[in-house]
Protein backbone atom coordinates (compact mmCIF):
# COMPACT_ATOMS: atom_id res chain seq x y z
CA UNK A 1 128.47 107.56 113.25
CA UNK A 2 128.20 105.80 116.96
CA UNK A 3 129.33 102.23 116.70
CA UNK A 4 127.11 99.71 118.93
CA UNK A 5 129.70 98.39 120.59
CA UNK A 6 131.28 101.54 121.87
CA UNK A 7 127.96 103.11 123.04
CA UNK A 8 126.56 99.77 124.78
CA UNK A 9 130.76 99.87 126.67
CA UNK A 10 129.68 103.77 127.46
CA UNK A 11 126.38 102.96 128.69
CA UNK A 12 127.94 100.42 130.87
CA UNK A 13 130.33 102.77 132.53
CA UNK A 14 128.24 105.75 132.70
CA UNK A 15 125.11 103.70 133.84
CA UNK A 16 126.66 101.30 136.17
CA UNK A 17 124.46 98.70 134.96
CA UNK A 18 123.95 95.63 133.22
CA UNK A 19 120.03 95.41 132.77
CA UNK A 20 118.51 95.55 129.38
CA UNK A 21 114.60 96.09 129.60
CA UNK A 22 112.59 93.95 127.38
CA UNK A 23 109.69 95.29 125.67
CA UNK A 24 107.50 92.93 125.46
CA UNK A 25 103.87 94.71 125.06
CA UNK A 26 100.37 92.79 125.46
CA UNK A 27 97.31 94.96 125.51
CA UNK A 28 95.43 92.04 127.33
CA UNK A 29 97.16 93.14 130.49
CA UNK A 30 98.12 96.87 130.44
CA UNK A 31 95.83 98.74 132.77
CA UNK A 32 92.69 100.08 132.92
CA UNK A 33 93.75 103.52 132.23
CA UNK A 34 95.14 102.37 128.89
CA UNK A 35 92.03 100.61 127.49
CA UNK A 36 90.44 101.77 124.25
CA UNK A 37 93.61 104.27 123.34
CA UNK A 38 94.69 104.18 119.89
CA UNK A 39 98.29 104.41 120.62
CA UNK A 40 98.20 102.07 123.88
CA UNK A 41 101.16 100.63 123.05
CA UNK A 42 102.97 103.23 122.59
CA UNK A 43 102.20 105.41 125.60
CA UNK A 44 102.48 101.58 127.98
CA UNK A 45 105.93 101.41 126.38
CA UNK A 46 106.99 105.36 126.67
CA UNK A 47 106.16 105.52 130.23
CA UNK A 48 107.87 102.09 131.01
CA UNK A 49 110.97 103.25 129.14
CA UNK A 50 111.22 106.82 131.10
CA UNK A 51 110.66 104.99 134.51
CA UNK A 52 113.28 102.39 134.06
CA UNK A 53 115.79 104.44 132.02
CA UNK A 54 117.79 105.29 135.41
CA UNK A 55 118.45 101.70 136.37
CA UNK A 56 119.06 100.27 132.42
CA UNK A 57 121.64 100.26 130.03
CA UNK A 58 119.79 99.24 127.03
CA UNK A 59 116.10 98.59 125.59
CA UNK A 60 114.76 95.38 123.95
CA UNK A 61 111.34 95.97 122.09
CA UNK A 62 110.49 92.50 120.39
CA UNK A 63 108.88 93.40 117.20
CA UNK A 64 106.01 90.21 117.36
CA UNK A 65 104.68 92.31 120.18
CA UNK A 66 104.22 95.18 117.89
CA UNK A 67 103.59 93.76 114.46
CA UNK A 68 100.82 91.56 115.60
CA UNK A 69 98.51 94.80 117.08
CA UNK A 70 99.35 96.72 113.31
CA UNK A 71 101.28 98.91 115.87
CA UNK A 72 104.73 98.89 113.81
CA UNK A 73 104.37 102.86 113.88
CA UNK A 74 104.19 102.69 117.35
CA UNK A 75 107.30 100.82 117.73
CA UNK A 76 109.07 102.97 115.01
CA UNK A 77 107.91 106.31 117.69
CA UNK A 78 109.09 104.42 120.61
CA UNK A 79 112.67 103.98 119.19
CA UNK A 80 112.61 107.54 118.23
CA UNK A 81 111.81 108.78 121.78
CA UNK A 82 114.62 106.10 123.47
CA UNK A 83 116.97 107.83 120.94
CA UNK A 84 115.56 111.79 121.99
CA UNK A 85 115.28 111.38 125.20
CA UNK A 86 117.63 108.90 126.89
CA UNK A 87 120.99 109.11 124.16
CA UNK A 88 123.33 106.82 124.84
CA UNK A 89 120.75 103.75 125.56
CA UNK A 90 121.08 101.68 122.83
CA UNK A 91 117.89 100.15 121.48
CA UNK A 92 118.37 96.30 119.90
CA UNK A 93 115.35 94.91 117.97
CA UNK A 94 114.78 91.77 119.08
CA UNK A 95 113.65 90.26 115.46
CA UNK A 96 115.30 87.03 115.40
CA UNK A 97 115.46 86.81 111.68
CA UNK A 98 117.23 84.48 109.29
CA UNK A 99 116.91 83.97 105.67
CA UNK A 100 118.65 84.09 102.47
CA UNK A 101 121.17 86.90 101.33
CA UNK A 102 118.35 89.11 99.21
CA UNK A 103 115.65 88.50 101.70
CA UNK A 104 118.23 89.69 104.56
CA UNK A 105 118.92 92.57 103.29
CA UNK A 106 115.93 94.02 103.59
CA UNK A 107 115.19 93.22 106.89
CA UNK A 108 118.42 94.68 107.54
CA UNK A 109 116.88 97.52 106.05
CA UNK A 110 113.85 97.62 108.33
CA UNK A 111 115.65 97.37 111.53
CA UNK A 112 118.00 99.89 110.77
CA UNK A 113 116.78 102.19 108.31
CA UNK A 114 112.77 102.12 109.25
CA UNK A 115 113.03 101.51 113.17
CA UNK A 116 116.46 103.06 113.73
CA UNK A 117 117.32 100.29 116.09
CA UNK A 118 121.43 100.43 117.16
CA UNK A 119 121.43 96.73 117.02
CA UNK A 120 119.17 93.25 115.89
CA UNK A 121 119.00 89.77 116.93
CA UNK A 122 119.41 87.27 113.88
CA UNK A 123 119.40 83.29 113.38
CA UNK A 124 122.66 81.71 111.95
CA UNK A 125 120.78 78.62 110.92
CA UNK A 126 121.39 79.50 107.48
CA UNK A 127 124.78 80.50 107.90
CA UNK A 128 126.86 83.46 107.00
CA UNK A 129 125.69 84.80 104.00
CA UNK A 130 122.12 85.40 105.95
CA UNK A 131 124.13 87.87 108.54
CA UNK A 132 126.50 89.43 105.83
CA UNK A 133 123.89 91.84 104.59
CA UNK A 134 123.46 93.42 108.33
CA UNK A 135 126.96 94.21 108.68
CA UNK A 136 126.91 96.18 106.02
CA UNK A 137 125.19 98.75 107.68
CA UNK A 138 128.16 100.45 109.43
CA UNK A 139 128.53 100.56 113.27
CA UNK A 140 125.30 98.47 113.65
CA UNK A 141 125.28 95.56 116.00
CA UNK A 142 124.42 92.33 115.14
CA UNK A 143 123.50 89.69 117.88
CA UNK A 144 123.26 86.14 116.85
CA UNK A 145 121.15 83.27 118.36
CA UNK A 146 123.96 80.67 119.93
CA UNK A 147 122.18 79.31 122.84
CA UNK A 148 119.12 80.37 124.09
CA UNK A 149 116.97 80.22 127.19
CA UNK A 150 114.24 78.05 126.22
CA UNK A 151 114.01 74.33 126.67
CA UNK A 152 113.95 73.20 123.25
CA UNK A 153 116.80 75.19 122.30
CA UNK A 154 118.50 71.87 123.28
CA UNK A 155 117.26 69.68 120.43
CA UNK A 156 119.44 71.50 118.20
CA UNK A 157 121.76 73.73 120.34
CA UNK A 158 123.44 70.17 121.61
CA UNK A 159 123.90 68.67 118.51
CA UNK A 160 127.15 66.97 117.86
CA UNK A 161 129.24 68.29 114.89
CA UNK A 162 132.82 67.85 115.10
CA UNK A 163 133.17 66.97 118.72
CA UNK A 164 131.16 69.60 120.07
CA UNK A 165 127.63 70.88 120.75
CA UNK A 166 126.38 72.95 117.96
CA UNK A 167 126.27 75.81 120.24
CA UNK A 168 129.81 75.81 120.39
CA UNK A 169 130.77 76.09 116.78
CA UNK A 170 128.46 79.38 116.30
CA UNK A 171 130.50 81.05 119.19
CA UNK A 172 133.48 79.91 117.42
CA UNK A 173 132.61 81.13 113.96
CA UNK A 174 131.07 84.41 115.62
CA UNK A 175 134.48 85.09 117.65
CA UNK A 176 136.51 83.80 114.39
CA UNK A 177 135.36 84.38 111.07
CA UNK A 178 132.14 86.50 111.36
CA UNK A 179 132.38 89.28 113.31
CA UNK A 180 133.35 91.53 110.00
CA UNK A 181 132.43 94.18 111.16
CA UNK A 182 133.71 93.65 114.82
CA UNK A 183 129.60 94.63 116.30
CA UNK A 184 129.05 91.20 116.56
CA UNK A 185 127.09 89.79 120.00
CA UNK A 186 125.59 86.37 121.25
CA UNK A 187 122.27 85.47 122.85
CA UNK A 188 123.03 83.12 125.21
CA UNK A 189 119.82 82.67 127.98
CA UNK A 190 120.33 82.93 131.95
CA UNK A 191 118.92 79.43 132.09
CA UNK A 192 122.38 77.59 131.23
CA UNK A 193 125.16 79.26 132.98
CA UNK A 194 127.48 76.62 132.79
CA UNK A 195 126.65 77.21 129.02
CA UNK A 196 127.16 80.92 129.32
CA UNK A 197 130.73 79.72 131.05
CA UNK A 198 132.34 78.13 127.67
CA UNK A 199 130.50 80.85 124.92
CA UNK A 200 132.51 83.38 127.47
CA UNK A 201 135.69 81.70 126.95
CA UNK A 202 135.26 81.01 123.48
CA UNK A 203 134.41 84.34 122.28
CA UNK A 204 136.61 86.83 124.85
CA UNK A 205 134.75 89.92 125.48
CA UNK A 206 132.02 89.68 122.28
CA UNK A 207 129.07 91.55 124.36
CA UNK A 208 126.51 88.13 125.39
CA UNK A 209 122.32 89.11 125.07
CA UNK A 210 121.12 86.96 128.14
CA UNK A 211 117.71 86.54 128.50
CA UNK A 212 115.82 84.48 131.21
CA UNK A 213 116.43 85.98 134.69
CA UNK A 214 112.83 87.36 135.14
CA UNK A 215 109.98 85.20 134.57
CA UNK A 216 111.75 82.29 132.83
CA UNK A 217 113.76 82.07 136.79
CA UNK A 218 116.96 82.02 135.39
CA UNK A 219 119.74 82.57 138.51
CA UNK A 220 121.48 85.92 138.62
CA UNK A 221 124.60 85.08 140.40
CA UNK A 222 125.53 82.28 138.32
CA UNK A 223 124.78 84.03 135.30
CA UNK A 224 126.88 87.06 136.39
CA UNK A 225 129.93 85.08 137.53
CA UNK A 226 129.35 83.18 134.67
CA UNK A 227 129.13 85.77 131.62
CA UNK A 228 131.30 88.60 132.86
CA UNK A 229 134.32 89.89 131.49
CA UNK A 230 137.51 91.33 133.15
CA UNK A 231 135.96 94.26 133.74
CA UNK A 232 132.65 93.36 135.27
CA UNK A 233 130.54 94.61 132.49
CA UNK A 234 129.96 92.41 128.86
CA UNK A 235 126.14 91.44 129.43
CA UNK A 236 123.55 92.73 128.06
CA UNK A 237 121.20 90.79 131.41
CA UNK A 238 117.39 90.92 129.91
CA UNK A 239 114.60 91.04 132.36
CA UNK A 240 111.42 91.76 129.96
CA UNK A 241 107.70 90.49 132.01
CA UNK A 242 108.86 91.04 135.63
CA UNK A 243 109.39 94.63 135.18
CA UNK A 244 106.76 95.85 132.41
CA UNK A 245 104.37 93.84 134.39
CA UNK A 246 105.68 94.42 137.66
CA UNK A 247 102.62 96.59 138.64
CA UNK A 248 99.00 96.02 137.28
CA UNK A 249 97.33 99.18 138.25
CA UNK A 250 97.41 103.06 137.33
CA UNK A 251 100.81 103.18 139.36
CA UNK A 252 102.71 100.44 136.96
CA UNK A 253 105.38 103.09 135.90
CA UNK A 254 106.24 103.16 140.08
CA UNK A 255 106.17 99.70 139.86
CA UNK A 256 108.04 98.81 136.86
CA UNK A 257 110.84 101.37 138.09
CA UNK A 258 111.02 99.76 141.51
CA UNK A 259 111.63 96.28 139.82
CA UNK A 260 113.82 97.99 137.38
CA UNK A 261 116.16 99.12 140.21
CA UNK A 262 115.94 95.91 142.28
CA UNK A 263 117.57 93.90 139.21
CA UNK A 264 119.73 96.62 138.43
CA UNK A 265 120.75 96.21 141.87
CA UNK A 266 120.67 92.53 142.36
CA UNK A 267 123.24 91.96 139.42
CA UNK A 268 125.73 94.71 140.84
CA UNK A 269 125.94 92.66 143.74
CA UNK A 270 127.87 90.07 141.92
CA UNK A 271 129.55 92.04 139.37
């Protein structure tokens, strides 16, 4: 059994990089060369995935993308050919689910039994009992939502509740009383480094998902000096519609591997 946490430290070393891909699939804009195939998604996504593999450390498919075209077979092949053909990447789902104990459980299920996905993002808005049931499944990572890249995170995120920002007390809990099975990561966006700053300290060297450095603008140098540990790794740095759409024509697997490596290299120069 690989444990999330030790392949995503492996993929770090052995990659030298921090860049997760985002998978982020819209028919509307893959090219022409793509139009009217049944499994469009999957072959955009498969040829994405083997251009940037050299410059990434993990994938991100975000299952909307999928589930809305009827194309969750398609996502369930892509994970299989990540796993076959680039080991070691590890794949997270990027579900954001949250419900009750029963309900959780079988989403739990579907990320990890049906798509085979190393790790899933989840919503702690109904508390602990709603993660529980994905710990369960043994050296699976769990990434929970603590402060995330868009605006409105804020109308909730900054809540007040015992002295703090709400933000604050689901890094605590994560680093303190629910990281059972000790797979446990944060989302925590690009767009609020100083924000990334304090979930850092709070939870040591818990692995942060940090989305928003692509077309959301967040700033790569403050997020890197911002969310990374000791050792210059413990970020999982998302960059999803600047490199899958990086190139519009026949050549977009040139394209999205050239961006791919740019970011790749951009964040190693302030690691």
């Amino acid at each position: 059994m690989s444990h999330f946490i030790q392949t995503l430290n492996d993929a770090w070393q052995r990659t030298n990089s921090l860049l997760c891909v985002g998978l982020d699939p819209e028919p509307s804009k893959f090219p022409g060369a793509l139009a009217g195939r049944p499994e469009a998604i999957f072959d955009f996504c498969r040829t994405i995935v083997d251009a940037a593999a050299p410059y990434a450390s993990s994938f991100k498919p975000q299952i909307a993308y999928f589930a809305a075209h009827r194309a969750e077979d398609q996502l369930e092949q892509l994970i299989a050919h990540i796993h076959a053909n680039h080991p070691g990447l590890p794949v997270i789902l990027d579900a954001k689910r949250g419900d009750i104990g029963s309900t959780a459980e079988q989403y739990a299920r579907e990320a990890f039994e049906r798509y085979q996905a190393d790790a899933v993002t989840v919503n702690p808005y109904m508390g602990f009992d709603s993660i529980q049931p994905y710990l369960e499944h043994e050296g699976k990572g769990v990434i929970v939502l603590c402060r995330t890249s868009n605006a409105g995170g804020s109308d909730l995120q900054f809540l007040e509740t015992g002295g703090r920002p709400l933000y604050q007390v689901v890094a605590q809990l994560a680093a303190d009383k629910w990281n059972a099975s000790g797979q446990l990561g944060l989302v925590v966006g690009a767009t609020f480094p100083k924000e990334i700053e304090v979930v850092r300290g709070i939870v040591g060297d818990m692995p942060l998902l940090i989305p928003g450095i692509g077309a959301q603008g967040g700033d790569v140098q403050a997020t890197v000096n911002a969310g990374r540990t000791a050792n210059g790794t413990g970020m999982l740095i998302n960059s999803s519609r600047a490199i899958i759409y990086a190139g519009k024509d026949d050549d977009f697997a040139e394209a999205a591997a050239k961006a791919a490596m740019e970011t790749r290299d951009r964040i190693n120069t302030f690691r």
